[in-house]
PDB file of N, CA and C in Angstrom:
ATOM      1  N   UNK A   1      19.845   9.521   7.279  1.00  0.00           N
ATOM      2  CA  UNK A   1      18.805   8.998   8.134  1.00  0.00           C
ATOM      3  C   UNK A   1      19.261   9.158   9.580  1.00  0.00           C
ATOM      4  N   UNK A   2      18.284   9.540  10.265  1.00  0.00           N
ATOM      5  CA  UNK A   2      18.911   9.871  11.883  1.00  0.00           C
ATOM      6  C   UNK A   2      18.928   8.567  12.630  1.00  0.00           C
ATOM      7  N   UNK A   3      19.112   8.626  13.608  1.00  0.00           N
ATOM      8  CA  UNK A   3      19.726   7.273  14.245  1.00  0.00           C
ATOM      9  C   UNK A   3      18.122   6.869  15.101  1.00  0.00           C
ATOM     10  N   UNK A   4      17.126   7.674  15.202  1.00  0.00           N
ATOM     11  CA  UNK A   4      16.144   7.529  15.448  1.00  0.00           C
ATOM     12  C   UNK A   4      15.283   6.915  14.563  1.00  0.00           C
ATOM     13  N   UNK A   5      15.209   7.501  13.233  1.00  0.00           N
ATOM     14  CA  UNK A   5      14.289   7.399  12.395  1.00  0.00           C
ATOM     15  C   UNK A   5      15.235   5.722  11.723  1.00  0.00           C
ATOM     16  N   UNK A   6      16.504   5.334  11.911  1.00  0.00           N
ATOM     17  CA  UNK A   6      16.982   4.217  11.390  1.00  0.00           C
ATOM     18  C   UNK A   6      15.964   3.060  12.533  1.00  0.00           C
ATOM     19  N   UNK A   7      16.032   3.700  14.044  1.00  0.00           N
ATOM     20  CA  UNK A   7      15.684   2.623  15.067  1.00  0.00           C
ATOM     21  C   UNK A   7      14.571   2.151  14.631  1.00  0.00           C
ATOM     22  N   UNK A   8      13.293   3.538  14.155  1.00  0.00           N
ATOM     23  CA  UNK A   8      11.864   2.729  14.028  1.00  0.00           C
ATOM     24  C   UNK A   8      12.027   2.218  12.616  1.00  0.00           C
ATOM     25  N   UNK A   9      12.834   2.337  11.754  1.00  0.00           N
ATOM     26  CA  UNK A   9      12.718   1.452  10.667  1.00  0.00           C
ATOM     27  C   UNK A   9      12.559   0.029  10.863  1.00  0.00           C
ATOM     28  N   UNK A  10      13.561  -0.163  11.994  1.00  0.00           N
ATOM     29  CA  UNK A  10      13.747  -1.849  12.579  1.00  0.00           C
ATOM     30  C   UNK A  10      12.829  -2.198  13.153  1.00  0.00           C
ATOM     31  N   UNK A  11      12.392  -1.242  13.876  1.00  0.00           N
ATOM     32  CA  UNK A  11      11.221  -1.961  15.369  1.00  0.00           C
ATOM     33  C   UNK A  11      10.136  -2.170  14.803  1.00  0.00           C
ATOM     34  N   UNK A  12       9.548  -1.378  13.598  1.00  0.00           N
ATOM     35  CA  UNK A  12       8.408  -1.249  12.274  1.00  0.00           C
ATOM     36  C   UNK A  12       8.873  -2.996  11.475  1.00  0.00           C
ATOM     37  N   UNK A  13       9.463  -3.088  11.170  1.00  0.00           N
ATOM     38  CA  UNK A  13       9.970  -4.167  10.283  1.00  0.00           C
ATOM     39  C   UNK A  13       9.729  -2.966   8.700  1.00  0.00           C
ATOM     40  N   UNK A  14      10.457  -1.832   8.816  1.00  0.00           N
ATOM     41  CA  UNK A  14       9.603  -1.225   7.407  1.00  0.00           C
ATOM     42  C   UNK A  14      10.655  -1.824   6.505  1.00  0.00           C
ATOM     43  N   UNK A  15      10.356  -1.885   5.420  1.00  0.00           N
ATOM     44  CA  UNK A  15      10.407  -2.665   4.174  1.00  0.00           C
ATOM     45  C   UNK A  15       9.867  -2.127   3.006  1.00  0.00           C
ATOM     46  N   UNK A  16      10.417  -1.628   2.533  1.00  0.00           N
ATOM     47  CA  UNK A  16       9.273  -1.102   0.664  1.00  0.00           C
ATOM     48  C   UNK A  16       9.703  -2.106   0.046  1.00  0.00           C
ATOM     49  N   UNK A  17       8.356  -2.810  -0.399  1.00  0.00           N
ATOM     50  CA  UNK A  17       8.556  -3.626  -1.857  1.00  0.00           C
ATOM     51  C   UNK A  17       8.921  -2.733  -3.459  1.00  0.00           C
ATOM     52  N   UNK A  18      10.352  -3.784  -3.732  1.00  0.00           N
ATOM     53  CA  UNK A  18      10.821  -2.905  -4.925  1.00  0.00           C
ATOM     54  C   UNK A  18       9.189  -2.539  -5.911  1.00  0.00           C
ATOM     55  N   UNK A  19       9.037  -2.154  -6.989  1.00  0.00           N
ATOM     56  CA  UNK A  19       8.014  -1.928  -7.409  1.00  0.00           C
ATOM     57  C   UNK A  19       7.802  -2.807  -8.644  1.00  0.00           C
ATOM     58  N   UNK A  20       9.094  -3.349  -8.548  1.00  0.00           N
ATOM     59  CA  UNK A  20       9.137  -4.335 -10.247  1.00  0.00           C
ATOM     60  C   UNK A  20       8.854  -5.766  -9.869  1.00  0.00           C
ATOM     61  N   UNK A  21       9.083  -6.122  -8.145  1.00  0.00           N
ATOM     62  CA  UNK A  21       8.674  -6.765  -7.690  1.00  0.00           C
ATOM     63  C   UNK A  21       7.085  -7.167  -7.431  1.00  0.00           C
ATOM     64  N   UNK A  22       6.429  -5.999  -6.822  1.00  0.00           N
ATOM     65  CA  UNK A  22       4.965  -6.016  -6.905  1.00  0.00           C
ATOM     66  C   UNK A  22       4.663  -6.292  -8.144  1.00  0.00           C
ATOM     67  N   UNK A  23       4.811  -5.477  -9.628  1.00  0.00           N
ATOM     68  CA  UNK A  23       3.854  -5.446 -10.736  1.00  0.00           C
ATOM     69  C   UNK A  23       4.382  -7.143 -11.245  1.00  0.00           C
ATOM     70  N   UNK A  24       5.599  -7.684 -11.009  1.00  0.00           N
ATOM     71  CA  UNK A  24       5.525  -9.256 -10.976  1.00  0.00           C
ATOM     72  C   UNK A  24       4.554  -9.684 -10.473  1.00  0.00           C
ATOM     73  N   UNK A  25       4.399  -9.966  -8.886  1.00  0.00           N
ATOM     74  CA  UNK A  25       3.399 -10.444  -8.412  1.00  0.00           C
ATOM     75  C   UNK A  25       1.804 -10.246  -9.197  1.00  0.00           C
ATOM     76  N   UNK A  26       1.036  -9.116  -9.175  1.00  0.00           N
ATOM     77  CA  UNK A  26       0.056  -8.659  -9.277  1.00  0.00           C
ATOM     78  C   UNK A  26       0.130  -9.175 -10.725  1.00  0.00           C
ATOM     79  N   UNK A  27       1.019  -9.084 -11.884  1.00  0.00           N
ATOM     80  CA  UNK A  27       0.577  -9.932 -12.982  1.00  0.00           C
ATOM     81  C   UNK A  27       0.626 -11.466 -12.760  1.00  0.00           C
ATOM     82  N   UNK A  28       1.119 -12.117 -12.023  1.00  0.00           N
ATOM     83  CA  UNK A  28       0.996 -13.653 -11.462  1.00  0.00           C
ATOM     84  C   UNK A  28      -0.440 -13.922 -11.272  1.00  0.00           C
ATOM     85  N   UNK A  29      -1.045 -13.023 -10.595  1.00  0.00           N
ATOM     86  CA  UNK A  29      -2.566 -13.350  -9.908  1.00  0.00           C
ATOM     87  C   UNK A  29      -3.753 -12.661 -11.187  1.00  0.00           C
ATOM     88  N   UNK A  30      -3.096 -11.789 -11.945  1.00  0.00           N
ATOM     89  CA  UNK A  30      -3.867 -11.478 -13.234  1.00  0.00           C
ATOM     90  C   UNK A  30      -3.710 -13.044 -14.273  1.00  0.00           C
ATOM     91  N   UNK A  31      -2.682 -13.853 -14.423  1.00  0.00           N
ATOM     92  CA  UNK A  31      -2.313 -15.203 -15.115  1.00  0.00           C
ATOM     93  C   UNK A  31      -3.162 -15.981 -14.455  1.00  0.00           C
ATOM     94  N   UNK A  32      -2.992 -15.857 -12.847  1.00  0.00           N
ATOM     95  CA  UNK A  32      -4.219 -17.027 -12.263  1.00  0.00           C
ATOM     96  C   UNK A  32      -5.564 -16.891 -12.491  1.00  0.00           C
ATOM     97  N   UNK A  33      -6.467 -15.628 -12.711  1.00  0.00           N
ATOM     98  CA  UNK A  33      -7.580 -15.090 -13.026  1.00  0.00           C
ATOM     99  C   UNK A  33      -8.007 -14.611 -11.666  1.00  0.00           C
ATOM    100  N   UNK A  34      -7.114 -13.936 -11.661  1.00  0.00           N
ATOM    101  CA  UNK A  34      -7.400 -12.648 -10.124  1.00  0.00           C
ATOM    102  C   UNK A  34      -8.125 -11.727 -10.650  1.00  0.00           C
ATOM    103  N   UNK A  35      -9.557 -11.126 -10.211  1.00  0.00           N
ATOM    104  CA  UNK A  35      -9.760 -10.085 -10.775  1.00  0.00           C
ATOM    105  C   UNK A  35     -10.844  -9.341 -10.064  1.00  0.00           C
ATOM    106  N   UNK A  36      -9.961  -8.512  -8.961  1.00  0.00           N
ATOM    107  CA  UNK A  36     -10.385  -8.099  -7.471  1.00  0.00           C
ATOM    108  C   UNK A  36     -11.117  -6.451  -8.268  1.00  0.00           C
ATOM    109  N   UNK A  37     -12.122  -6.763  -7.557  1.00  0.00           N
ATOM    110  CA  UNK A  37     -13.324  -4.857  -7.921  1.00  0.00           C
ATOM    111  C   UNK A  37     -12.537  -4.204  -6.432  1.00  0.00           C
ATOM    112  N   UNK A  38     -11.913  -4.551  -5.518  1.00  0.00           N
ATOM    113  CA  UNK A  38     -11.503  -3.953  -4.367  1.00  0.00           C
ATOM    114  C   UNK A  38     -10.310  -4.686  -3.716  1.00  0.00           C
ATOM    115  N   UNK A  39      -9.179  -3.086  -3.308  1.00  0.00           N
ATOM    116  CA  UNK A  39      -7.897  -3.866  -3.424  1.00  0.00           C
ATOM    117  C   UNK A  39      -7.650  -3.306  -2.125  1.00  0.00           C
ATOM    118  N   UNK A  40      -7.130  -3.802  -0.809  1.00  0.00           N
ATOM    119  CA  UNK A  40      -7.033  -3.754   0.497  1.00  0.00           C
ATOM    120  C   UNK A  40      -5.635  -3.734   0.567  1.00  0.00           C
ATOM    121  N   UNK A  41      -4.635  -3.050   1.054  1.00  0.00           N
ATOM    122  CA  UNK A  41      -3.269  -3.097   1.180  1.00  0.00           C
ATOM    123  C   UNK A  41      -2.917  -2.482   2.610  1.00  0.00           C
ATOM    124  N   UNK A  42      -2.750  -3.539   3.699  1.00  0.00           N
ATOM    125  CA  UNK A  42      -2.710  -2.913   4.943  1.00  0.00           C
ATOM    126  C   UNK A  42      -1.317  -2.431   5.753  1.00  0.00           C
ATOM    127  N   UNK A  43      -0.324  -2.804   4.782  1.00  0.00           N
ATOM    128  CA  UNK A  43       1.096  -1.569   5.153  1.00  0.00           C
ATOM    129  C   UNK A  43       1.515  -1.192   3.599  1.00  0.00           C
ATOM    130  N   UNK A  44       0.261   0.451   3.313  1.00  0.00           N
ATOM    131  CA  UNK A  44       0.712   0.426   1.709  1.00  0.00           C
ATOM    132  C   UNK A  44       1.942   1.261   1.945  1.00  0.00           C
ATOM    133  N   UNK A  45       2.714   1.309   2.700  1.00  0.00           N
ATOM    134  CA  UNK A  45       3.852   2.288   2.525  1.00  0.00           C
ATOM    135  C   UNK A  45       3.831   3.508   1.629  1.00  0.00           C
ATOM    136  N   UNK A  46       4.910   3.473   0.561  1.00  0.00           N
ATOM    137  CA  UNK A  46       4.586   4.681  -0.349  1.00  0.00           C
ATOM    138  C   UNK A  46       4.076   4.232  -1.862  1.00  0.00           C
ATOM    139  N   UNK A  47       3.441   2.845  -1.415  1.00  0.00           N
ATOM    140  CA  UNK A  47       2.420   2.700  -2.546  1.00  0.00           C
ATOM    141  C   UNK A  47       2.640   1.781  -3.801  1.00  0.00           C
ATOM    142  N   UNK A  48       3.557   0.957  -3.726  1.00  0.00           N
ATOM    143  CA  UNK A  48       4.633   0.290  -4.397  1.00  0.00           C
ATOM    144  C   UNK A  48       3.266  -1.153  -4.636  1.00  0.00           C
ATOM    145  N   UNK A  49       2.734  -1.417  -4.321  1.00  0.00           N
ATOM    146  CA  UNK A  49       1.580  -2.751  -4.411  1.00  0.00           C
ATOM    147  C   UNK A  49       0.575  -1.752  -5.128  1.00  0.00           C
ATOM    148  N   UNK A  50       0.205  -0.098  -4.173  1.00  0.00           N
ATOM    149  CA  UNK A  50      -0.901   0.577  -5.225  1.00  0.00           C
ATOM    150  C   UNK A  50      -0.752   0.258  -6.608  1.00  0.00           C
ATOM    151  N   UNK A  51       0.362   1.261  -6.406  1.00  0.00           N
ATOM    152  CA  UNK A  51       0.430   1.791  -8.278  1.00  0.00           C
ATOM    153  C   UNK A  51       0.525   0.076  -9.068  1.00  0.00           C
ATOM    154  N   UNK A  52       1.259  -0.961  -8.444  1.00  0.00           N
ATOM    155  CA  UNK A  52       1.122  -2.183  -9.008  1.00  0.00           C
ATOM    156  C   UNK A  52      -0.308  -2.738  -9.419  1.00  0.00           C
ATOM    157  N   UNK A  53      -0.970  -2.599  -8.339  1.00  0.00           N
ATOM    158  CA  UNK A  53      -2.220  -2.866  -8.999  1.00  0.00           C
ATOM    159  C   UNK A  53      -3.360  -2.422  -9.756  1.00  0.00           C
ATOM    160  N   UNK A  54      -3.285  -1.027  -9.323  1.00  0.00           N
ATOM    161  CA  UNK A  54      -3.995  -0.393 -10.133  1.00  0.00           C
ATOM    162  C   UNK A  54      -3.460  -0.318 -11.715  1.00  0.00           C
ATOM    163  N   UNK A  55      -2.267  -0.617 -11.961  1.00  0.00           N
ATOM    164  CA  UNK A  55      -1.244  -1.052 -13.710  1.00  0.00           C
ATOM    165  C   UNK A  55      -1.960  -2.534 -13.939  1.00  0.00           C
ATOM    166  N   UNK A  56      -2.348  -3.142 -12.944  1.00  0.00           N
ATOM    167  CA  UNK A  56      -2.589  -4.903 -13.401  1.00  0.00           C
ATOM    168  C   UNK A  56      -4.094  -4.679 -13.374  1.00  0.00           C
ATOM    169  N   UNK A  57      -4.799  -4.477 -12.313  1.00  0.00           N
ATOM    170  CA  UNK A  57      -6.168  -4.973 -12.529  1.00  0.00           C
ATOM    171  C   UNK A  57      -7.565  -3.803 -12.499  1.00  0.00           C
ATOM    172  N   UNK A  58      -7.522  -3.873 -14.184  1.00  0.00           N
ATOM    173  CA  UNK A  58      -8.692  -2.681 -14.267  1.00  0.00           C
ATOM    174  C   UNK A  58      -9.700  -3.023 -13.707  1.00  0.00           C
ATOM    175  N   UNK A  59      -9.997  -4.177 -13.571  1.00  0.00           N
ATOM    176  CA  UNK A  59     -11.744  -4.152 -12.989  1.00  0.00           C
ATOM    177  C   UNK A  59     -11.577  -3.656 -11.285  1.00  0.00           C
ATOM    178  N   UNK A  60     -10.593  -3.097 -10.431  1.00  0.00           N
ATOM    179  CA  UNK A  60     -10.615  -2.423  -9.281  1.00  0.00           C
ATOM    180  C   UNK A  60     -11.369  -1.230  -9.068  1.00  0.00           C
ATOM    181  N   UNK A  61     -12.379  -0.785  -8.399  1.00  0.00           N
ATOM    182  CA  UNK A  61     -12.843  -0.014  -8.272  1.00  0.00           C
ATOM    183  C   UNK A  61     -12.619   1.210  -7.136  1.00  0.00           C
ATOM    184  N   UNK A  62     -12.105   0.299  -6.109  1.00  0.00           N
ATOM    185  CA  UNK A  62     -12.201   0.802  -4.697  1.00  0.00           C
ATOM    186  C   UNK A  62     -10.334   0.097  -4.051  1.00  0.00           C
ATOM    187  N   UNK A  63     -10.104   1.371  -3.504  1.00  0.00           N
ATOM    188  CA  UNK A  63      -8.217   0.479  -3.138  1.00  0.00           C
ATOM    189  C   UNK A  63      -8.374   1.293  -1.618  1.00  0.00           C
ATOM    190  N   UNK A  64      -8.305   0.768  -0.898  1.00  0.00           N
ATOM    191  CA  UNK A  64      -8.162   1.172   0.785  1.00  0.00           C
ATOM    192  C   UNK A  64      -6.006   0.676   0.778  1.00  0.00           C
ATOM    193  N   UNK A  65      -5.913   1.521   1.455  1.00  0.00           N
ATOM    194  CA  UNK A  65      -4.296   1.301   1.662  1.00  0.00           C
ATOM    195  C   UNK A  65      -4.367   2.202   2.743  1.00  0.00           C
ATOM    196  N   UNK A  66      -3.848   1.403   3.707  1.00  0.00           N
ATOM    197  CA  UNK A  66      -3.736   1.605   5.249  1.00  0.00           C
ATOM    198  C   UNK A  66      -1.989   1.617   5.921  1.00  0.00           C
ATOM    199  N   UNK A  67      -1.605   2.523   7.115  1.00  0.00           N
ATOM    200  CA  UNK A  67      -0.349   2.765   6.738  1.00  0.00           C
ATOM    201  C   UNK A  67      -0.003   3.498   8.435  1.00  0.00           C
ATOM    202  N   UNK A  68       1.102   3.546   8.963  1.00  0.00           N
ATOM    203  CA  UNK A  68       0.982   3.931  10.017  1.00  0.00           C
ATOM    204  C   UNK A  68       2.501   4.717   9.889  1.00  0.00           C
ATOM    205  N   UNK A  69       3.017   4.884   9.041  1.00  0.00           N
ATOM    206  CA  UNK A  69       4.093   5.822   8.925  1.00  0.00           C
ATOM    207  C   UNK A  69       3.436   7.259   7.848  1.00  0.00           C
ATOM    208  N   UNK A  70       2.779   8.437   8.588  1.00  0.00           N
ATOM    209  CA  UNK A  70       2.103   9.430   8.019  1.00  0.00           C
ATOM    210  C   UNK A  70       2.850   9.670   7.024  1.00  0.00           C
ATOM    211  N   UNK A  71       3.806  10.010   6.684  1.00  0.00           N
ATOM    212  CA  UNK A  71       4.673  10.967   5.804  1.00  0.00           C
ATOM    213  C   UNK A  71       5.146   9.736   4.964  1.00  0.00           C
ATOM    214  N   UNK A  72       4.459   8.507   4.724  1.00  0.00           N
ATOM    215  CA  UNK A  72       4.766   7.649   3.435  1.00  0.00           C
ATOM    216  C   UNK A  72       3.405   7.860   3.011  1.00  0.00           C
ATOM    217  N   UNK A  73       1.806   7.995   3.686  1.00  0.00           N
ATOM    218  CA  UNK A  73       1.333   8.364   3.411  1.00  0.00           C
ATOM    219  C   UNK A  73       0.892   9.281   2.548  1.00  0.00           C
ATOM    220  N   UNK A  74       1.368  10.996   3.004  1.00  0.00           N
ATOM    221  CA  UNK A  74       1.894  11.990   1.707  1.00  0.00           C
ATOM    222  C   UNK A  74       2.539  11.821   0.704  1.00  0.00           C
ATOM    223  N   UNK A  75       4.036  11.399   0.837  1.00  0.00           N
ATOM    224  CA  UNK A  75       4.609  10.989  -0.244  1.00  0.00           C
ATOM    225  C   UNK A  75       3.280  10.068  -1.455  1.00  0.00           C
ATOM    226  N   UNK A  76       2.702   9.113  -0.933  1.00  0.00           N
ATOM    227  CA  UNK A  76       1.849   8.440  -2.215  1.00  0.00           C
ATOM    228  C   UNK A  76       0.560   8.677  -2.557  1.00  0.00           C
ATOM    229  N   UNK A  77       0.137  10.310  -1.409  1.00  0.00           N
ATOM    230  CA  UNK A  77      -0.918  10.851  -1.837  1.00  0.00           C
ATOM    231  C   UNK A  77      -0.163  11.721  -3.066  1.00  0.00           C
ATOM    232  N   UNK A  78       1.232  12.232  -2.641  1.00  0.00           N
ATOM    233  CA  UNK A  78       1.779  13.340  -4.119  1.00  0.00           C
ATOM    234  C   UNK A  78       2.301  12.157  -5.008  1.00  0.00           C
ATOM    235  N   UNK A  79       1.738  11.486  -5.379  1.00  0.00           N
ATOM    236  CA  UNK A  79       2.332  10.439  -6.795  1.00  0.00           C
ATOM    237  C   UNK A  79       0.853  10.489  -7.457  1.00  0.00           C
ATOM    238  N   UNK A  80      -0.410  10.629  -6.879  1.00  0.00           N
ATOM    239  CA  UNK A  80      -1.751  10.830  -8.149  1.00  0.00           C
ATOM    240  C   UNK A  80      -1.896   9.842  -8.829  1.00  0.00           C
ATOM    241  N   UNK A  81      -1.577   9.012  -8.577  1.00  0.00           N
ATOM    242  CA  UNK A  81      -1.745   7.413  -8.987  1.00  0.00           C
ATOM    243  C   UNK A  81      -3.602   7.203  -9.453  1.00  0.00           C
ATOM    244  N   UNK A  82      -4.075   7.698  -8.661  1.00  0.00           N
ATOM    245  CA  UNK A  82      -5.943   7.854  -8.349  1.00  0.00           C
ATOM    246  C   UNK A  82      -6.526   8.878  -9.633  1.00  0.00           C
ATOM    247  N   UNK A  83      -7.746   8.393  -9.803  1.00  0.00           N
ATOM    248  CA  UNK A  83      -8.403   8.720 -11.118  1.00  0.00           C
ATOM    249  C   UNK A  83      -9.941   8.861 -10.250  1.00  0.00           C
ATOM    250  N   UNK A  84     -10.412   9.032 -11.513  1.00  0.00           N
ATOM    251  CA  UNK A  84     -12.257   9.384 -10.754  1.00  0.00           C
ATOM    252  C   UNK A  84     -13.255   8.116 -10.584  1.00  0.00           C
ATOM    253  N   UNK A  85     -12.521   7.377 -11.990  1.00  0.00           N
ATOM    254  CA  UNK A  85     -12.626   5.326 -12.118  1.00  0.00           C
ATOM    255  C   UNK A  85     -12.320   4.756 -10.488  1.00  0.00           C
ATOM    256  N   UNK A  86     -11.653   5.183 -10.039  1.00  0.00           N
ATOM    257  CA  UNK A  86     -10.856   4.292  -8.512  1.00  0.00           C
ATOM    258  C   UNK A  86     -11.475   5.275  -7.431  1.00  0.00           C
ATOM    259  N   UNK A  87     -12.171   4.745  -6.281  1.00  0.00           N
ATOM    260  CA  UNK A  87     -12.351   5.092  -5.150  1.00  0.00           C
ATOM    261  C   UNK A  87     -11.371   4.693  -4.613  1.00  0.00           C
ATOM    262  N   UNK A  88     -10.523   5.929  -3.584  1.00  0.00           N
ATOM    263  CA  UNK A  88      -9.692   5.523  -2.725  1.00  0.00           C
ATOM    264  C   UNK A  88      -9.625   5.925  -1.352  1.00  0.00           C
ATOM    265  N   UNK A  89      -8.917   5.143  -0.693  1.00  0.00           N
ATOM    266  CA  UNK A  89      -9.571   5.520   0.861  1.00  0.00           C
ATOM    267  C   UNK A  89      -7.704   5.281   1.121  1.00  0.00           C
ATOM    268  N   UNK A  90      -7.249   6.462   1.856  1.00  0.00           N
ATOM    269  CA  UNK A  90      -5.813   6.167   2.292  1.00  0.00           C
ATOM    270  C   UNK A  90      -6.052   6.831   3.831  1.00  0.00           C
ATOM    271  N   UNK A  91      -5.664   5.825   4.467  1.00  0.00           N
ATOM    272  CA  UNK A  91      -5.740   5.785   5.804  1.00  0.00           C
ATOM    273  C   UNK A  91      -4.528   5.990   6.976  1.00  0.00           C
ATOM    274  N   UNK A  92      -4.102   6.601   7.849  1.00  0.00           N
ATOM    275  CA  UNK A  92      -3.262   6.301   8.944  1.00  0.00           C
ATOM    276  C   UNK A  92      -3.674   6.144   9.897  1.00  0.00           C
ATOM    277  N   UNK A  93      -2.711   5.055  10.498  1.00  0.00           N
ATOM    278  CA  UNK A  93      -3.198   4.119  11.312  1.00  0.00           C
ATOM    279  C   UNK A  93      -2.316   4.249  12.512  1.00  0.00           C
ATOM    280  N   UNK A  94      -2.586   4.543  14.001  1.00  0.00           N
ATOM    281  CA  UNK A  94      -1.472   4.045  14.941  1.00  0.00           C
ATOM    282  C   UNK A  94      -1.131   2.769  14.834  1.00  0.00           C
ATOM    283  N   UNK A  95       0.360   2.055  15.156  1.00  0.00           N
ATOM    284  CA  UNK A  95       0.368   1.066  15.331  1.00  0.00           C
ATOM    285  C   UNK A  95      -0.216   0.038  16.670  1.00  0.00           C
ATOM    286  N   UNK A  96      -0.283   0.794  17.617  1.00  0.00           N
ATOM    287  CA  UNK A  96      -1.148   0.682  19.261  1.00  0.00           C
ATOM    288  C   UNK A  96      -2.882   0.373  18.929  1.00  0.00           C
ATOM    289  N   UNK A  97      -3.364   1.246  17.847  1.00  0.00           N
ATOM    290  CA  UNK A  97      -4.889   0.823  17.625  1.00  0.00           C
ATOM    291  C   UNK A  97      -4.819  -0.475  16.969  1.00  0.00           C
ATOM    292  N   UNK A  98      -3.732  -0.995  15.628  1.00  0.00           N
ATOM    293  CA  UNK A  98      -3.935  -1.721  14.839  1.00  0.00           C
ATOM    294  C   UNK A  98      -3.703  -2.987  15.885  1.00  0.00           C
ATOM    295  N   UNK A  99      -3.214  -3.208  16.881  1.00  0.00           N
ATOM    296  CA  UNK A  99      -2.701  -4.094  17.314  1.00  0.00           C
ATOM    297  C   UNK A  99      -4.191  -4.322  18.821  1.00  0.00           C
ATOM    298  N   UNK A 100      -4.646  -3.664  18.867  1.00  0.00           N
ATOM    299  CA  UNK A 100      -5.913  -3.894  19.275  1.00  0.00           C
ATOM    300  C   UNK A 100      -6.552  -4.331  18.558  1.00  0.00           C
ATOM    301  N   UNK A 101      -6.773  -3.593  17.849  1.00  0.00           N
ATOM    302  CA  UNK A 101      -7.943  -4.676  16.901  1.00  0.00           C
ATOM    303  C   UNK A 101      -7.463  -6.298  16.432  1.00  0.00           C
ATOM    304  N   UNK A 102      -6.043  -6.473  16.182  1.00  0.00           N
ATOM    305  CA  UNK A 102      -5.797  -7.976  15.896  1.00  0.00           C
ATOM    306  C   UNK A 102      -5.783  -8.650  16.598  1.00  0.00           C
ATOM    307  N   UNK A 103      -4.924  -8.405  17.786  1.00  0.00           N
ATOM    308  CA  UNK A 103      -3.812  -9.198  18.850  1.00  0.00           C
ATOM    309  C   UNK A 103      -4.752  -9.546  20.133  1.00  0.00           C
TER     310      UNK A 103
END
């Protein structure tokens, strides 16, 4: 990792959730009677909550996963996780726009 690409890891707060971690979670909220037709994931990284949920909750129809590091983006467009059942919308995002719209 270059000493650049280590810096924006930090200044990002990036973080991948392990994936055994997510499909925990996402079966927690399948036990509570979670049962989302549309799944919103607004730092999907390389997709580690996707593929979790789309394994937990069939009645999803539609998964938006939004992301501002492009090339985690690719990486979890080449995993094919997506079927013809799931509308998906994968998005990149500057971090400068996202922070307009919240902040």
């Amino acid at each position: 990792m270059t000493h650049s690409t280590h810096k924006a890891k930090i200044e990002y707060g990036d973080f991948q959730t392990p994936v055994e971690l997510a499909k925990r979670v996402c079966q927690k909220l399948v036990e509570l009677g979670v049962m989302p037709d549309v799944i919103i994931e607004p730092t999907c990284g390389i997709g580690n909550f996707i593929e979790a949920a789309l394994d937990s909750f069939q009645s999803a129809n539609k998964i938006f996963g939004i992301e501002i590091n492009p090339d985690y983006l690719e990486e979890l467009k080449a995993k094919q996780y997506f079927n013809a059942s799931v509308e998906a919308c994968l998005l990149f995002c500057k971090f400068e726009y996202i922070t307009k719209l919240f902040l």
